[in-house]
Protein backbone atom coordinates (compact mmCIF):
# COMPACT_ATOMS: atom_id res chain seq x y z
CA UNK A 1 130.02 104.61 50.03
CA UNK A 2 129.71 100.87 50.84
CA UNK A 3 129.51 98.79 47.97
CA UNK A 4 129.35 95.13 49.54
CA UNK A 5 125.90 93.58 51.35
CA UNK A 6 125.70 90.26 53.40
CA UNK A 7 127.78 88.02 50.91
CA UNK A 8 130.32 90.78 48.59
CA UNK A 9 129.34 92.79 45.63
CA UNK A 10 126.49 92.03 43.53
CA UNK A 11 124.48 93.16 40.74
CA UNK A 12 123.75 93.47 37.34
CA UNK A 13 127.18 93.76 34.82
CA UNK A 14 126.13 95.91 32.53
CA UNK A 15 126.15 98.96 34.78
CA UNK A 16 126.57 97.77 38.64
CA UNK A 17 129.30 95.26 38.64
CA UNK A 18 131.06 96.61 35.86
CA UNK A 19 134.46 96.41 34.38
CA UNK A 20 135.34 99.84 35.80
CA UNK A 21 134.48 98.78 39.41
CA UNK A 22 136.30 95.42 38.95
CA UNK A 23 139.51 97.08 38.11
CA UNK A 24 139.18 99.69 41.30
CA UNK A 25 138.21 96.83 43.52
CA UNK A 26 141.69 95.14 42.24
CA UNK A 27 143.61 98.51 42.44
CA UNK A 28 142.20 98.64 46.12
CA UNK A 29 142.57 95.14 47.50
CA UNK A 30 146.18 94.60 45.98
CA UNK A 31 149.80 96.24 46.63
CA UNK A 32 153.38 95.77 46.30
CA UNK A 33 154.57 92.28 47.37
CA UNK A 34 150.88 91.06 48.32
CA UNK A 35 149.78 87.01 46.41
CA UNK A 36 145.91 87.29 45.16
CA UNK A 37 144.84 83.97 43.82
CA UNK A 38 141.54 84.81 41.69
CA UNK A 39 139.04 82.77 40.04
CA UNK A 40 135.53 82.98 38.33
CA UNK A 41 132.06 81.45 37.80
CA UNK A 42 131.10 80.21 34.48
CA UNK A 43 128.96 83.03 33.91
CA UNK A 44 129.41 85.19 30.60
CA UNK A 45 130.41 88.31 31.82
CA UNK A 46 133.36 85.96 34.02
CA UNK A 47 135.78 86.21 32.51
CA UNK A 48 135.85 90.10 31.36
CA UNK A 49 135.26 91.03 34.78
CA UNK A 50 138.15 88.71 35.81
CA UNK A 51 140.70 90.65 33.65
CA UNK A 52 139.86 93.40 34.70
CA UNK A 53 140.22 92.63 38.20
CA UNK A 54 143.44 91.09 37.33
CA UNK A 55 144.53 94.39 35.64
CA UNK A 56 143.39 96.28 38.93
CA UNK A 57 145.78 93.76 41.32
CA UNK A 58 148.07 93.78 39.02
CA UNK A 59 149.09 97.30 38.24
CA UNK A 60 148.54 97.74 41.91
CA UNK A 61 151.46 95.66 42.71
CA UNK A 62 149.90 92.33 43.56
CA UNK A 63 151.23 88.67 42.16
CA UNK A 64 148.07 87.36 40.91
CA UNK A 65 147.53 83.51 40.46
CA UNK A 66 144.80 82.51 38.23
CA UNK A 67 142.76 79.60 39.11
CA UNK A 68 140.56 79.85 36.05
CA UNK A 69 136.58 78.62 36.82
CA UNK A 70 136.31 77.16 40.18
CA UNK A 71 133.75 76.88 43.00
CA UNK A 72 133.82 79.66 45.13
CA UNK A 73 134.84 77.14 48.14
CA UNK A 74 138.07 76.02 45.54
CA UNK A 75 138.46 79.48 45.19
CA UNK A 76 138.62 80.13 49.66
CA UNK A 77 140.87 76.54 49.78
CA UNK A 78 143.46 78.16 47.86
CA UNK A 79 143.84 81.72 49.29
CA UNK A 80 145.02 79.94 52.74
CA UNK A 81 147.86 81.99 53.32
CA UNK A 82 147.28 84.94 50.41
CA UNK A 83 144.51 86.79 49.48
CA UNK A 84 142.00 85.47 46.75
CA UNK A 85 139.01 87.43 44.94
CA UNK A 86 136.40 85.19 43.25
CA UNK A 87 134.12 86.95 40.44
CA UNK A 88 130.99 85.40 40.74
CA UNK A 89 126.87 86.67 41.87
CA UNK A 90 126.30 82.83 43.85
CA UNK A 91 122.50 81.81 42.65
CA UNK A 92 121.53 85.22 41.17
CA UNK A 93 120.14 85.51 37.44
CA UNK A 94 122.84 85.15 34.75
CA UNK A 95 122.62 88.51 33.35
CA UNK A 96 124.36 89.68 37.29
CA UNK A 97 128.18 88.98 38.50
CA UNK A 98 129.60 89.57 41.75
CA UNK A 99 132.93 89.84 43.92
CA UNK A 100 134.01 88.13 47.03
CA UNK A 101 136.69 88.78 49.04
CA UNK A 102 139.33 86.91 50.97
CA UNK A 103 141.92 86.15 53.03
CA UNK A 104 143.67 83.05 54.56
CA UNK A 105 140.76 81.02 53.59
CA UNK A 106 138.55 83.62 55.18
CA UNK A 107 135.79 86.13 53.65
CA UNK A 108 136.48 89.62 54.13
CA UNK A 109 134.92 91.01 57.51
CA UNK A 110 132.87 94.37 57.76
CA UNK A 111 135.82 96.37 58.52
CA UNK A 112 138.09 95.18 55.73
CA UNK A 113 135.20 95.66 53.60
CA UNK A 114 134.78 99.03 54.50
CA UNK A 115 138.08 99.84 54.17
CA UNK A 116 138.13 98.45 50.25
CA UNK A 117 134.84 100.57 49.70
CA UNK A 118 136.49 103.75 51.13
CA UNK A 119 139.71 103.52 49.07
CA UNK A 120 137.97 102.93 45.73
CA UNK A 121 135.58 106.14 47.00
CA UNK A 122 138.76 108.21 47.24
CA UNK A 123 140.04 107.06 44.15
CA UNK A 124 142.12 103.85 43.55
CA UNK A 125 145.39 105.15 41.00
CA UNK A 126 148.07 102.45 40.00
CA UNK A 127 151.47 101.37 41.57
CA UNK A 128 154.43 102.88 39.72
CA UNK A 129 155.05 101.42 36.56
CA UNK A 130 158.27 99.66 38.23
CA UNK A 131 155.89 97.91 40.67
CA UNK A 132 153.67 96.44 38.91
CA UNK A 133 153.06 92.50 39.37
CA UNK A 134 152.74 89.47 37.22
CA UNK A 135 150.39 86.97 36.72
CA UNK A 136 150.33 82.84 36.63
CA UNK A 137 148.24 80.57 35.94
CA UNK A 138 147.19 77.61 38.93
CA UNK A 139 145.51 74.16 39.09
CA UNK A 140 143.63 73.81 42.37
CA UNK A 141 140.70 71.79 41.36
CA UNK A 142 142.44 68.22 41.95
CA UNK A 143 144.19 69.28 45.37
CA UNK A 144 140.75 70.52 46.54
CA UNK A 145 138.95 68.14 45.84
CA UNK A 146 141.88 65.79 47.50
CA UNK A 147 141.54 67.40 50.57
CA UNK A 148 137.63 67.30 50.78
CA UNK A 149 138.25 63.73 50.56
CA UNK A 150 140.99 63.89 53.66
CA UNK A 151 138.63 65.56 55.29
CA UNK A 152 135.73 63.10 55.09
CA UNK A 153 137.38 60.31 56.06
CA UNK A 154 136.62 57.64 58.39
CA UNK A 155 133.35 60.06 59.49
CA UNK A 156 130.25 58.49 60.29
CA UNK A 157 127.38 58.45 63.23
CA UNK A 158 128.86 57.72 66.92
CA UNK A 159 128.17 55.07 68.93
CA UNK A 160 126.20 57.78 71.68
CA UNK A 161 124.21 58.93 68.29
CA UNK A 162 120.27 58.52 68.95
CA UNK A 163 120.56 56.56 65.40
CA UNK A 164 123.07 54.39 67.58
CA UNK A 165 126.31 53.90 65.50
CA UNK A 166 124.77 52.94 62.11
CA UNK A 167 125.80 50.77 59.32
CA UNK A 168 129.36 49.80 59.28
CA UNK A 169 131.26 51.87 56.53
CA UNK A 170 133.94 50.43 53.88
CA UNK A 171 137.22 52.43 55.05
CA UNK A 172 137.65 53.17 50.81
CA UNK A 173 134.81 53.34 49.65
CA UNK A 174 131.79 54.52 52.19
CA UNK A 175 129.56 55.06 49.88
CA UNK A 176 129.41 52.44 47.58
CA UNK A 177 125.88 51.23 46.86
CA UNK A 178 124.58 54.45 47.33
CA UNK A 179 122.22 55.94 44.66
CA UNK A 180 122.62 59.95 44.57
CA UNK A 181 121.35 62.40 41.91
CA UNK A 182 122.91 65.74 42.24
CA UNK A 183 121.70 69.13 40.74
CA UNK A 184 124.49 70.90 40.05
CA UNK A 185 122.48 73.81 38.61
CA UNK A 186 124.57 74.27 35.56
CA UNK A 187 127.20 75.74 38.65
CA UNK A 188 130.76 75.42 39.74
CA UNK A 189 129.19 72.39 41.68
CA UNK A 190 129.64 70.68 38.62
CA UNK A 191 133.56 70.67 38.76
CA UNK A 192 133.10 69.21 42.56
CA UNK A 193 130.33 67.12 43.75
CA UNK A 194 130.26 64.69 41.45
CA UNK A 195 133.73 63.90 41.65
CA UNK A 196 133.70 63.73 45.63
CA UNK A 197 130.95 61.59 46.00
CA UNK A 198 132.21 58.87 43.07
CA UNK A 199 135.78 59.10 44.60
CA UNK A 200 133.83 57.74 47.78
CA UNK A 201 132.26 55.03 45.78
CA UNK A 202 128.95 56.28 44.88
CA UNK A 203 126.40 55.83 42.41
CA UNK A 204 126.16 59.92 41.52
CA UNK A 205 123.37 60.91 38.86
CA UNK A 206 124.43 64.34 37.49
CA UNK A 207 121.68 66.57 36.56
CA UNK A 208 122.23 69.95 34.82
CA UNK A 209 126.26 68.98 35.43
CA UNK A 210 128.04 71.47 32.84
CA UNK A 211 128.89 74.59 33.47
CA UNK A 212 126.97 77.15 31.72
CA UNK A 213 126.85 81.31 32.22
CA UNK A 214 122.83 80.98 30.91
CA UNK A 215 121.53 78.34 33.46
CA UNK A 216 119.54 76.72 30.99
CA UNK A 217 118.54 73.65 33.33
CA UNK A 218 117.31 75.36 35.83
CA UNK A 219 117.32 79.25 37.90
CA UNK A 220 120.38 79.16 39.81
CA UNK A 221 118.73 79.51 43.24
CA UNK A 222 117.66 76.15 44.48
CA UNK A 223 114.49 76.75 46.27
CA UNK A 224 111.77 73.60 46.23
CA UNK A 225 110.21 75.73 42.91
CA UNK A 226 112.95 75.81 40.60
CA UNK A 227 113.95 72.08 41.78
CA UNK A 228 110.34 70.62 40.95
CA UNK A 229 111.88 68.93 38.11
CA UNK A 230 114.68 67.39 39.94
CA UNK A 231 112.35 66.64 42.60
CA UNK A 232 110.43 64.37 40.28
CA UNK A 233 113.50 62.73 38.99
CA UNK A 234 114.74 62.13 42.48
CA UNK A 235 111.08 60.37 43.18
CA UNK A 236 110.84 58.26 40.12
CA UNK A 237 114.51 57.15 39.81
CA UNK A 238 114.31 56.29 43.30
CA UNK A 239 117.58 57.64 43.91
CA UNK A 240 117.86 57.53 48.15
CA UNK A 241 118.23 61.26 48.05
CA UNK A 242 119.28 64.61 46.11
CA UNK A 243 121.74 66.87 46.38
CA UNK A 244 121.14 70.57 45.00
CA UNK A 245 123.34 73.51 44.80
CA UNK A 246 123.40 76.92 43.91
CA UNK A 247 126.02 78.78 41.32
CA UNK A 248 129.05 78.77 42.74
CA UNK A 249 128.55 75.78 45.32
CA UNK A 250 128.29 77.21 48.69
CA UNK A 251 124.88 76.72 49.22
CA UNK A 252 123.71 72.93 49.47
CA UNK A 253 119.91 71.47 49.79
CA UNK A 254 118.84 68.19 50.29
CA UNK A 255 115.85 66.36 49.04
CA UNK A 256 114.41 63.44 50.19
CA UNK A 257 113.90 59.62 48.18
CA UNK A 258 109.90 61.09 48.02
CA UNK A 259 111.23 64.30 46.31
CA UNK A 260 110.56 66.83 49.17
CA UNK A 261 112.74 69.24 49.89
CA UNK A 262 114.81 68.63 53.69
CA UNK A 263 114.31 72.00 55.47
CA UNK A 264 117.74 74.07 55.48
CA UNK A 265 117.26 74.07 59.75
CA UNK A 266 116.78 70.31 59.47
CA UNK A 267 120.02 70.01 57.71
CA UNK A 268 121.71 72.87 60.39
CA UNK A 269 120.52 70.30 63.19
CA UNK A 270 122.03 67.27 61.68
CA UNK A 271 125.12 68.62 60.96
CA UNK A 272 125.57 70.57 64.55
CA UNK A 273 124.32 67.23 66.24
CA UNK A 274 127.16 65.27 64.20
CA UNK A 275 129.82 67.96 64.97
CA UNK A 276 129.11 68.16 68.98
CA UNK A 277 128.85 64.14 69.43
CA UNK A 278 132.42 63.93 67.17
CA UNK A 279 134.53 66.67 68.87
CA UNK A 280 136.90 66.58 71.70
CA UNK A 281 136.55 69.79 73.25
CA UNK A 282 134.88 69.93 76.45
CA UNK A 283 132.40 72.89 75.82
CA UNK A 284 131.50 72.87 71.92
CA UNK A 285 129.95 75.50 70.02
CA UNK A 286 127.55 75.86 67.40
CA UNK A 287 126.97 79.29 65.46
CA UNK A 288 124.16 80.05 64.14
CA UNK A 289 121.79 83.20 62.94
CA UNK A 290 118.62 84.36 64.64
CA UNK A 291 116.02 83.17 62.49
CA UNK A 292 117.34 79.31 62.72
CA UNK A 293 114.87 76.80 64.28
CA UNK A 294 114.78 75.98 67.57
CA UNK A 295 115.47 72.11 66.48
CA UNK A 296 119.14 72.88 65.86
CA UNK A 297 119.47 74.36 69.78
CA UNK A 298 117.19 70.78 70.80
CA UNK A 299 119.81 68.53 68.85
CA UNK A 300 122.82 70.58 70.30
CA UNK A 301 121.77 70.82 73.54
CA UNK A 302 121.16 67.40 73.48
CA UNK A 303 124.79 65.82 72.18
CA UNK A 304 126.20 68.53 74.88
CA UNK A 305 127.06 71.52 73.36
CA UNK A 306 125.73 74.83 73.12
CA UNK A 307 124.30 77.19 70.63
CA UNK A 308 125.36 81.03 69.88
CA UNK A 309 123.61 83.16 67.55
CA UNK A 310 125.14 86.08 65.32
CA UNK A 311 123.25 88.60 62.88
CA UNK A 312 122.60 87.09 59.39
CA UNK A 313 125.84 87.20 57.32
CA UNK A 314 128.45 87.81 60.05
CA UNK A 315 128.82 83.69 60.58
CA UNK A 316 132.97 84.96 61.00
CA UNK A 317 131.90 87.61 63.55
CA UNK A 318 130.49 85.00 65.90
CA UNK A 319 133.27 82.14 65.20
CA UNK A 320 135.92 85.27 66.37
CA UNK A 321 133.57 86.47 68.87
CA UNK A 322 133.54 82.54 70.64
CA UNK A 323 136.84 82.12 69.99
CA UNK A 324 138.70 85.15 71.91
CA UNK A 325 136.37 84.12 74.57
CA UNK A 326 138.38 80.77 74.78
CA UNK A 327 135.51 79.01 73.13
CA UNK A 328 135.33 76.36 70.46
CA UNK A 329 133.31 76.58 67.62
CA UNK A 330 132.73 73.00 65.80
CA UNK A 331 130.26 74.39 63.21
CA UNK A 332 128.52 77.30 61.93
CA UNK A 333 126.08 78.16 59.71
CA UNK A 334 123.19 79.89 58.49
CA UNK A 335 120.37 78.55 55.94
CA UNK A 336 121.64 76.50 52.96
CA UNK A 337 125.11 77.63 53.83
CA UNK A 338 127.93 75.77 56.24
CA UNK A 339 131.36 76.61 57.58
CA UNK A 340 133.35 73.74 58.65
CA UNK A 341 136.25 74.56 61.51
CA UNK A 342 138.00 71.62 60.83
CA UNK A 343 138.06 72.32 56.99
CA UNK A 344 138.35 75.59 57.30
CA UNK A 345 137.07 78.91 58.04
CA UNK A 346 135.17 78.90 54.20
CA UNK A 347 131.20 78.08 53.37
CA UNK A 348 131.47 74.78 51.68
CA UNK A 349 128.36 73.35 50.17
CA UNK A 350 130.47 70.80 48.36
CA UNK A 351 132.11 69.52 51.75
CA UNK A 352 128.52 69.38 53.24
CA UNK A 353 127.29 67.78 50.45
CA UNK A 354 130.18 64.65 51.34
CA UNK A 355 129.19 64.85 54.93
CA UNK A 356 125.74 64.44 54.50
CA UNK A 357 125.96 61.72 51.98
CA UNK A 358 128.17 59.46 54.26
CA UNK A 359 125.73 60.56 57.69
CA UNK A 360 122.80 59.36 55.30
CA UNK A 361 124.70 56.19 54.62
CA UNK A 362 125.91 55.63 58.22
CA UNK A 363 122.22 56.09 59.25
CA UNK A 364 121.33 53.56 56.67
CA UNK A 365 118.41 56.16 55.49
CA UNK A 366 117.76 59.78 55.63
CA UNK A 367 114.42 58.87 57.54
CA UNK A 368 116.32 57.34 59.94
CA UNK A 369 118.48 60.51 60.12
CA UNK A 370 116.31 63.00 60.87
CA UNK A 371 114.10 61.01 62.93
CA UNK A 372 115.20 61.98 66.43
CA UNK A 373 115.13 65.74 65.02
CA UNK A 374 111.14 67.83 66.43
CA UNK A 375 110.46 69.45 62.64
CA UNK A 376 107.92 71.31 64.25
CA UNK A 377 105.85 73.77 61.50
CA UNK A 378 108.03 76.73 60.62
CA UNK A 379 107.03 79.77 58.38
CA UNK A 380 108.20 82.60 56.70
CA UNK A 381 106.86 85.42 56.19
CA UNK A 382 107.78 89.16 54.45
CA UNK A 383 105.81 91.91 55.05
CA UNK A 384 105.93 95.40 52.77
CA UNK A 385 107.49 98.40 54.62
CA UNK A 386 108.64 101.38 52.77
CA UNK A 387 113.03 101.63 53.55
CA UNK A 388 112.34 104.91 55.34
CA UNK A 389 109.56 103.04 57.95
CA UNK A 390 111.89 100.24 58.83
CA UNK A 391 113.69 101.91 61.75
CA UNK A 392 110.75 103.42 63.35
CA UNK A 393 108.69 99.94 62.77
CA UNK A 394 111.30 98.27 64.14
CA UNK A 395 111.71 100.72 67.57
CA UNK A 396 107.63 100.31 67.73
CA UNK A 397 107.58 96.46 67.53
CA UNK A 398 110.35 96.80 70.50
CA UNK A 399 107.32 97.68 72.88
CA UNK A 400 104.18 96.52 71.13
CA UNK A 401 105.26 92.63 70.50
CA UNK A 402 106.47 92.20 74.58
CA UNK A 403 103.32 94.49 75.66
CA UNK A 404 101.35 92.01 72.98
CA UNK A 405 103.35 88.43 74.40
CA UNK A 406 103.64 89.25 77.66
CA UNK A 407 104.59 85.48 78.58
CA UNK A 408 107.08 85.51 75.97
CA UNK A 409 110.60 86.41 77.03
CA UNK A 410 111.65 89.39 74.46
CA UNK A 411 115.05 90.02 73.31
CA UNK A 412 115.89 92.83 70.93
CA UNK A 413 119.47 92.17 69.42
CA UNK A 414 118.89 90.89 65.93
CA UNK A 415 115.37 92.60 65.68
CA UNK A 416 112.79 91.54 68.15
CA UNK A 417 113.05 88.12 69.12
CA UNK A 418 110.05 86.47 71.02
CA UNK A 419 110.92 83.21 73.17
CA UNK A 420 107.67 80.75 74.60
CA UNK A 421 108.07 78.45 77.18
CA UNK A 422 106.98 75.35 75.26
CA UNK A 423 109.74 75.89 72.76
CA UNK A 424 107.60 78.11 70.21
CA UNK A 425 109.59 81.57 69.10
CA UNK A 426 108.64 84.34 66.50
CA UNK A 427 111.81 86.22 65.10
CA UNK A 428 110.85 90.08 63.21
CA UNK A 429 113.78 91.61 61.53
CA UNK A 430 114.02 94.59 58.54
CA UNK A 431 115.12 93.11 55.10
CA UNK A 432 118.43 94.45 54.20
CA UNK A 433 118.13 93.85 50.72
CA UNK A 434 114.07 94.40 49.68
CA UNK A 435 111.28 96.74 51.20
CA UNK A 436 110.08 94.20 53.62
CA UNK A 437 110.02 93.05 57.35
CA UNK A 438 110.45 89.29 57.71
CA UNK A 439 108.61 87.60 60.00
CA UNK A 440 110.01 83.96 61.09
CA UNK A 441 107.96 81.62 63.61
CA UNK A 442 108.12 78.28 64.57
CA UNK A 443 105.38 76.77 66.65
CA UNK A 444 102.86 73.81 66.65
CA UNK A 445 100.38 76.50 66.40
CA UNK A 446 102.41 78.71 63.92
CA UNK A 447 99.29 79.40 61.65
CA UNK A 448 97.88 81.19 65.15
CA UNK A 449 101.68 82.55 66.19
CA UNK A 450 102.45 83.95 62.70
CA UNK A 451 98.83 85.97 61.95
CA UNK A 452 98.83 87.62 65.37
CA UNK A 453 102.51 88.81 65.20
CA UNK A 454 101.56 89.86 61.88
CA UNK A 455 98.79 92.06 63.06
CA UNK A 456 100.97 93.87 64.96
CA UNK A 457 103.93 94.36 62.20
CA UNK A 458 100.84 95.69 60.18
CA UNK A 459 99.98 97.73 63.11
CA UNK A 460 103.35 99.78 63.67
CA UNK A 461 103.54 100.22 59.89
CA UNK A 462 100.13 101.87 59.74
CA UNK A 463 101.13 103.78 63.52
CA UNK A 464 104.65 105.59 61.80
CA UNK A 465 102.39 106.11 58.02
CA UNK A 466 99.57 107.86 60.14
């Protein structure tokens, strides 16, 4: 049995994520002697879920410390040195709830997953009655949000930048003057943004900025749809740019002063660029997932450092797998979501929402920004295959697409991955979550790219139905 996909457990409370399975996962994850600090999203089901997987830790042994709502990134800040379970589903519908795990400020990796879905599979029991831990309440909200501020500052473009060094920050307050609307999605982003970016002296609009379980302002996935009205208020406000996130704050987006969304491999390439040109190390590393753009390895390459890529959802996989090969990773991330070394090893869409802001105002405009950044025409593209095709699709597209690109160089690690000489690539992977193969291409001629690798996903699918 393996309960947990790319980012925990998820799925609908009434009969997935359940209070049962909340109270095995705590029975699992805790034991004698072990601190679990634990918090929750602000969605309805929260805070039943939460007691149950305090009961769980508890009667397992654990000292729990309760941290009431907080961002999921509040929640990863304070289990430095413990372990810490946050009950939330990120940017899923309200009527679903989740469970994340960590440790030292770390998610859970596939083994220690594993290992939590195998003992609730053999049957989870309590600690004797003598054993059993206690439970205390905890503010973290004000000391995390103290040390995103540490964290941020003094940071702004350097001097070898292509932007050159930028506008001159004030040391207290960098970004004072600058007009921000934030869409905090009715999401633990509420309980952070907004606070960081005022602390730094800016003008911060707050859109949809109390928490609430429903998400009556908007879905909780930002994606350019369920942000069209933000858009417009980000346009017609004339706010210099957005900030969106999703429920629980890990994921940021960025929209422009025109109301168009920034794509998430734009914002990768920024960030990377910022990271490599500010670090010390001699040989910097950026992590990334197979489907990013090629812009981010352009940008990279180009401030001197290099790029590694890792399957989708193992960003702590390829940060270990650099690191015991005396590497230095600087920055990681996959689409909408960022791990900051010098932070720590967490997915903080509240931290990248700070960074940005004061990059923007260093630049002295977002245009300016991503200016020296190739946004050449990306798509994506999902394609139906039936669960039971996937594997033999995906051994099939392992000849056909190098037989079919023959002056592409082919590599077949994270699905089948073609590379053009002109920069152009074409990524086809199995979803791990729907019945689909994604198809991911970026090219100046991506309509052309995308419709003949699609022919010959179609192809394979028809070969293995025949």
């Amino acid at each position: 049995m393996d309960l947990f996909g790319t980012a925990g457990i998820r799925g609908r409370a009434e009969d997935e994520v359940t209070p049962e399975l909340a109270l095995h996962v705590g029975q699992a994850v805790g034991k004698p002697g072990r601190e679990v600090v634990v918090a929750r999203d602000g969605r309805v089901t929260g805070s039943t879920l939460l007691s149950a997987l305090r009961a769980g830790l508890e009667s397992a042994g654990s000292t729990v410390s309760d941290i009431g709502i907080a961002p999921t990134p509040a929640l990863a800040f304070a289990s430095r040195g413990r372990y810490g379970v946050q009950v939330t589903a990120s940017h899923n519908p309200p009527e679903d709830n989740g469970i994340k795990l960590f440790k030292d400020g770390t998610e859970f990796d596939r083994n220690a997953e594993l290992e939590v879905s195998d003992r609730i599979a053999g049957g989870t029991e309590p600690a004797p009655w003598n054993e059993w831990g206690e439970n205390e309440e905890e503010e973290i909200l004000g000391e995390y949000r103290d040390a995103i501020g540490e964290f941020l500052a003094g940071r702004s473009l350097t001097a070898d930048h292509p932007v050159g060094p930028g506008t001159a920050l004030d040391s207290e307050e960098p970004l004072e003057g600058v007009s921000i609307a934030v869409d905090c999605g009715n999401g633990m982003a509420s309980l952070g943004t907004p606070q960081v970016l005022n602390a730094l002296g800016a003008n911060v609009v707050s859109i949809n900025g109390t928490v609430d379980g429903f998400f009556p302002g908007r879905p909780s996935k930002p994606t350019p749809e369920t942000l069209t009205e933000f858009r417009s208020f980000v346009a017609d406000h004339r706010s210099q740019f957005g900030i969106a996130h999703d429920g629980d704050a890990d994921r940021v987006v960025l929209v422009d002063g025109d109301g168009e969304v920034v794509h998430e491999d734009t914002v990768v390439a920024i960030l990377a660029e910022y990271y490599v040109r500010t670090t010390d190390v001699a040989d910097p590393v950026v992590v990334t997932t197979p489907n990013a753009s090629g812009r981010i390895d352009q940008r990279v390459e180009a401030a001197g450092g290099e790029v590694d890529r890792v399957r989708l959802g193992a960003l702590h996989e390829g940060i270990e797998a650099v690191e015991s090969s005396a590497g230095t990773v600087v920055f990681a991330a996959e689409p909408w979501k960022h791990i900051h070394p010098e932070l720590g090893l967490w997915i903080d869409g509240i931290a990248s929402a700070g960074l940005l802001s004061l990059l923007v105002a260093s630049a002295g405009s977002l245009d300016a920004l991503r200016e020296p950044i190739n946004e050449r025409p990306y798509r994506k593209v999902s394609v139906e295959c039936e669960e039971d095709r996937k594997e033999p699709v995906m051994a099939d597209l392992a000849d056909r697409l190098p037989d079919s690109f023959p002056e592409a160089s082919a590599s077949t690690e994270y699905g089948v991955r073609l590379s053009f000489d002109d920069g152009s690539w074409a990524l086809v992977r199995p979803s791990g979550t729907e019945p689909y193969v994604r198809l991911y291409a970026e090219s100046d001629a991506v309509d052309e790219l995308v419709a003949a690798v699609r022919s010959d996903i179609e192809a394979a699918i028809d070969s293995i139905g025949a």
